[in-house]
C-alpha atoms as a PDB file:
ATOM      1  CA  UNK A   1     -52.580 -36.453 -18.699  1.00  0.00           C
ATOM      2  CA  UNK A   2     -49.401 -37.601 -19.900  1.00  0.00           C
ATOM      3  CA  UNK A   3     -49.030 -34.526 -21.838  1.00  0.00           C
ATOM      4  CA  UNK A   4     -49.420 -32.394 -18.541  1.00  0.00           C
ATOM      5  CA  UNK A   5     -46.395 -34.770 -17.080  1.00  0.00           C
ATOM      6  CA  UNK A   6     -44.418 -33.849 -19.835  1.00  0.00           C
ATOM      7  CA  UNK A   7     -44.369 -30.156 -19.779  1.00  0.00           C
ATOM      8  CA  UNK A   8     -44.439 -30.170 -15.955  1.00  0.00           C
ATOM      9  CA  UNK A   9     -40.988 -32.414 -16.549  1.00  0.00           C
ATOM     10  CA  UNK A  10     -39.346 -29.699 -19.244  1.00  0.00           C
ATOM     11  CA  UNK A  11     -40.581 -26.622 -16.886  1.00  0.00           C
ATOM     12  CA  UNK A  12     -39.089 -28.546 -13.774  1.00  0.00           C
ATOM     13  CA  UNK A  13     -35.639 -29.390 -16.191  1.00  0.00           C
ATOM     14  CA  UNK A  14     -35.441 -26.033 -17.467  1.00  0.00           C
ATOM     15  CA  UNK A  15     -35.510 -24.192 -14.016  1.00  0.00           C
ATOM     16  CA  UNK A  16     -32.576 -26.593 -13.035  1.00  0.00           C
ATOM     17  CA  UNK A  17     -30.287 -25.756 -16.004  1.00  0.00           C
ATOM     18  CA  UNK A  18     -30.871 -22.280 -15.663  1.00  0.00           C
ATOM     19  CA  UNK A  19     -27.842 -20.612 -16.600  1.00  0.00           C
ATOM     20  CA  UNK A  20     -26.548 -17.662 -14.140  1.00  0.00           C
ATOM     21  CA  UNK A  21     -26.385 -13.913 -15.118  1.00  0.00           C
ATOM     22  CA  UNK A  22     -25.198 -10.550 -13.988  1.00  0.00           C
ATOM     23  CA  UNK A  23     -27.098  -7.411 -14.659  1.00  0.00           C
ATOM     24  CA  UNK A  24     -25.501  -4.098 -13.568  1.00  0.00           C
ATOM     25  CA  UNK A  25     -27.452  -0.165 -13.187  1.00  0.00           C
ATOM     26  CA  UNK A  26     -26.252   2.717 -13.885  1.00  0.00           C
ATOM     27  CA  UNK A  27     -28.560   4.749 -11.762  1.00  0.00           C
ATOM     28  CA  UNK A  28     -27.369   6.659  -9.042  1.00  0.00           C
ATOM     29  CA  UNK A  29     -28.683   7.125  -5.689  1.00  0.00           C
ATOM     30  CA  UNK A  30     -29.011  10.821  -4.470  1.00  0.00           C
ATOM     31  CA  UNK A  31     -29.403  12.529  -8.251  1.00  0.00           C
ATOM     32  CA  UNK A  32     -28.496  16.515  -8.187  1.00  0.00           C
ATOM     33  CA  UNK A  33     -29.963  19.039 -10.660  1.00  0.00           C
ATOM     34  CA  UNK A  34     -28.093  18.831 -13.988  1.00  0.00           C
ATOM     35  CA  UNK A  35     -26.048  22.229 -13.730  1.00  0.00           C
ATOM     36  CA  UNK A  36     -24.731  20.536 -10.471  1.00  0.00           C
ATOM     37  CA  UNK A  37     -23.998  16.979 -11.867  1.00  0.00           C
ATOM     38  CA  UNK A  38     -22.344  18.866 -14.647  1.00  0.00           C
ATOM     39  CA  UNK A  39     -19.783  20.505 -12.346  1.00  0.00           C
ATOM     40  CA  UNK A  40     -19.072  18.011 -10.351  1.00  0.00           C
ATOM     41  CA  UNK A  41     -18.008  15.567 -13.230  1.00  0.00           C
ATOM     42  CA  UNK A  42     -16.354  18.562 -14.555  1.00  0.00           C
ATOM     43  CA  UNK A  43     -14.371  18.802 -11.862  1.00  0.00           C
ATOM     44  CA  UNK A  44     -13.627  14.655 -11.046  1.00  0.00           C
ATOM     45  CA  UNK A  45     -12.616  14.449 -14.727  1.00  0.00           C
ATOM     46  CA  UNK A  46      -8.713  13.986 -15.562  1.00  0.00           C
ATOM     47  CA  UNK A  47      -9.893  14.997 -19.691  1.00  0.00           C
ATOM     48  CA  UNK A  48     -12.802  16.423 -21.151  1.00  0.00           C
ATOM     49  CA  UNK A  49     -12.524  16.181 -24.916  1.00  0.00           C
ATOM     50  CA  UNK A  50     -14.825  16.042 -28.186  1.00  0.00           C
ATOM     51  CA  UNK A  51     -14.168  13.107 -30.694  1.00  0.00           C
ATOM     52  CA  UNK A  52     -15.573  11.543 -33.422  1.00  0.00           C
ATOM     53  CA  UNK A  53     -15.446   7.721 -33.858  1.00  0.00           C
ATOM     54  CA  UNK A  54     -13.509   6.218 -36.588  1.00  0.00           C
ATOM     55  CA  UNK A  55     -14.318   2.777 -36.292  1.00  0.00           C
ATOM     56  CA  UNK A  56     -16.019   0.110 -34.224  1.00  0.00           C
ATOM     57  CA  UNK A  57     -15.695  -3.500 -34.239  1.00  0.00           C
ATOM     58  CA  UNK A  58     -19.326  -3.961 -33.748  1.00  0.00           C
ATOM     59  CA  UNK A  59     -19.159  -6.425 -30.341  1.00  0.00           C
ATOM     60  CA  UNK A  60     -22.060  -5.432 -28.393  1.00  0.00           C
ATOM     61  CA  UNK A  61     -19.648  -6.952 -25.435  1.00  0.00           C
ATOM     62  CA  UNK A  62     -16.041  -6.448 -24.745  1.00  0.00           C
ATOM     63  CA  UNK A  63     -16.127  -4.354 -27.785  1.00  0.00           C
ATOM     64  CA  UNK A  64     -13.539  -1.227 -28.876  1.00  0.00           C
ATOM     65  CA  UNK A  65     -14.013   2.113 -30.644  1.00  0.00           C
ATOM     66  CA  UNK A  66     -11.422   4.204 -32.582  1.00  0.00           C
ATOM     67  CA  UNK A  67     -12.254   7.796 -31.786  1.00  0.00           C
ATOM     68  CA  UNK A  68     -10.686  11.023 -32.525  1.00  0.00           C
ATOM     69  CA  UNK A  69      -9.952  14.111 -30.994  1.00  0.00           C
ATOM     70  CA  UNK A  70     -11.246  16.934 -32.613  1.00  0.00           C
ATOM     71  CA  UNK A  71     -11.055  19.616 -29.673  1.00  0.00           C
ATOM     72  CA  UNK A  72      -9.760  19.247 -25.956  1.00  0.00           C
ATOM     73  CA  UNK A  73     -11.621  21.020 -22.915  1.00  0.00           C
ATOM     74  CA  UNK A  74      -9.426  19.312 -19.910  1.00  0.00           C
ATOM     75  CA  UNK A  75      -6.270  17.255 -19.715  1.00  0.00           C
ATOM     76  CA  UNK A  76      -3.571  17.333 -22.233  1.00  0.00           C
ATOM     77  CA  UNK A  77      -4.889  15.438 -25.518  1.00  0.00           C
ATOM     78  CA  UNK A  78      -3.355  17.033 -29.084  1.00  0.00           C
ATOM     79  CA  UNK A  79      -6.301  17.646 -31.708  1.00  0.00           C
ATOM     80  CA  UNK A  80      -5.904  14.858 -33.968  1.00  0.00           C
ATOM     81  CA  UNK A  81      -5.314  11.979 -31.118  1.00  0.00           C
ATOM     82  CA  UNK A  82      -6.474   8.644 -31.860  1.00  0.00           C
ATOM     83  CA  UNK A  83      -7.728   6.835 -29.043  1.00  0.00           C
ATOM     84  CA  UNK A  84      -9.235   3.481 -27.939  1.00  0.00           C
ATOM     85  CA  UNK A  85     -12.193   2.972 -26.344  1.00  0.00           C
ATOM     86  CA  UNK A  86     -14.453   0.545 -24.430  1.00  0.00           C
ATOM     87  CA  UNK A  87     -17.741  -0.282 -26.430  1.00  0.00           C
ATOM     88  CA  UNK A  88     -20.320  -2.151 -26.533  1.00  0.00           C
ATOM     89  CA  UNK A  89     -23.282  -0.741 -25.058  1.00  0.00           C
ATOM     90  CA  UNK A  90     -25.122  -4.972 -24.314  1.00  0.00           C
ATOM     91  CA  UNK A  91     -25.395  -3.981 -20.972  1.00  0.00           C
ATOM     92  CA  UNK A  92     -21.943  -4.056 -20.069  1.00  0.00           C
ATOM     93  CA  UNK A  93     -21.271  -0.859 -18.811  1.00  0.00           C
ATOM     94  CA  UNK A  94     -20.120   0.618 -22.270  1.00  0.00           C
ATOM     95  CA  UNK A  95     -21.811   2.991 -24.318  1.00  0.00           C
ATOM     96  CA  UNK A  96     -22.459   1.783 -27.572  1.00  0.00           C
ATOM     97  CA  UNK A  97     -20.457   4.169 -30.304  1.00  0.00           C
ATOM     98  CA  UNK A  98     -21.484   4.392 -34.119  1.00  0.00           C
ATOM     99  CA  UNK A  99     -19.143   5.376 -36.472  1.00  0.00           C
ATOM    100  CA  UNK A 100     -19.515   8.875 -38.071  1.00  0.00           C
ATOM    101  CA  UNK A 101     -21.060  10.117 -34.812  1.00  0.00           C
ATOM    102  CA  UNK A 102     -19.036  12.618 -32.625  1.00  0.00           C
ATOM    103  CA  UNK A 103     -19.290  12.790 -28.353  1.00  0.00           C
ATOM    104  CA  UNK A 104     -18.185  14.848 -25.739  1.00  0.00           C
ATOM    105  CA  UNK A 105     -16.506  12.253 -23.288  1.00  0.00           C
ATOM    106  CA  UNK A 106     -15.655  12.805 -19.846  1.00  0.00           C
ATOM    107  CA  UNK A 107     -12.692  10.635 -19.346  1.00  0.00           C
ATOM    108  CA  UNK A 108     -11.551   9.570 -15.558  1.00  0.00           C
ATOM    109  CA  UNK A 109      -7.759   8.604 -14.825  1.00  0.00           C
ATOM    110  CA  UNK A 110      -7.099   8.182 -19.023  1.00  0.00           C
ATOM    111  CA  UNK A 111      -8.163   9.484 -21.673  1.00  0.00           C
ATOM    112  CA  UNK A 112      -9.878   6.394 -22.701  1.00  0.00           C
ATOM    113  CA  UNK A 113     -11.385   6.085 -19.475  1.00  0.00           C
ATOM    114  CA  UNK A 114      -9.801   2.408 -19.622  1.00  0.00           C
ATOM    115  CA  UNK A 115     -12.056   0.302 -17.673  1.00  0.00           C
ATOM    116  CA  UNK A 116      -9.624  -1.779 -15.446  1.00  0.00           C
ATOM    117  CA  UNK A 117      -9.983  -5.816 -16.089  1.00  0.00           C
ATOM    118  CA  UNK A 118      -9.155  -8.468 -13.729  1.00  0.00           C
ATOM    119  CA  UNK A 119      -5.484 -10.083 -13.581  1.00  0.00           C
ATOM    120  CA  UNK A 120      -4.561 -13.064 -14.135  1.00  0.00           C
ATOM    121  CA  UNK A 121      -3.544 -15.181 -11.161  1.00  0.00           C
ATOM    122  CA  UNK A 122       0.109 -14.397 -10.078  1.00  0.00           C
ATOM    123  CA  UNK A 123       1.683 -18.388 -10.511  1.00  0.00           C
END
């Protein structure tokens, strides 16, 4: 019996010091066929280009990847650019790079598609 009071105490505890979390999706409502999806992100894009990462410093959060450019499609990028990137790919939003491999990003308002972070409180 005293057992039972004891787990019923940690279970009871544990839901109390639950810790909060955020989870975001990346699925869209309304999905188009893939030749149309392909043209419209064509056409939102500011720079279309094909890179291949450099470097990663591993975070799977926050995280940053060196790619780059080996051939530019949209937006004015010079073959050879080296660019900055959001990784990560822990559920943050980021995709999660690995060195060697090469992608065709679709970049929106930079060319690193810089995801805009809060600001600090104006004092």
């Amino acid at each position: 019996m005293v057992t039972r009071l004891v787990i019923v105490a940690v279970v009871a505890l544990s839901c109390l010091c639950a810790q909060p979390s955020q989870a975001c999706s990346c699925r869209r409502e309304g999905k188009q066929d893939l030749a149309t999806e392909l043209r419209e992100a064509r056409k939102s894009a500011s720079h279309i280009y094909f890179a291949r990462v450099q470097s990663t410093d591993g975070r799977s959060f926050g995280g940053t990847a060196t790619v780059q450019v080996l051939e530019s499609f949209k937006g004015a990028l010079a073959l050879g650019t080296r660019l900055e990137l959001p990784s990560g790919g822990g559920g943050d939003g980021t995709i999660g790079f690995e060195p060697g491999e090469s992608y065709l990003v679709y970049a929106y308002g930079t060319p690193a598609w810089a995801r805009r972070r809060p600001r600090p409180p104006r004092r």
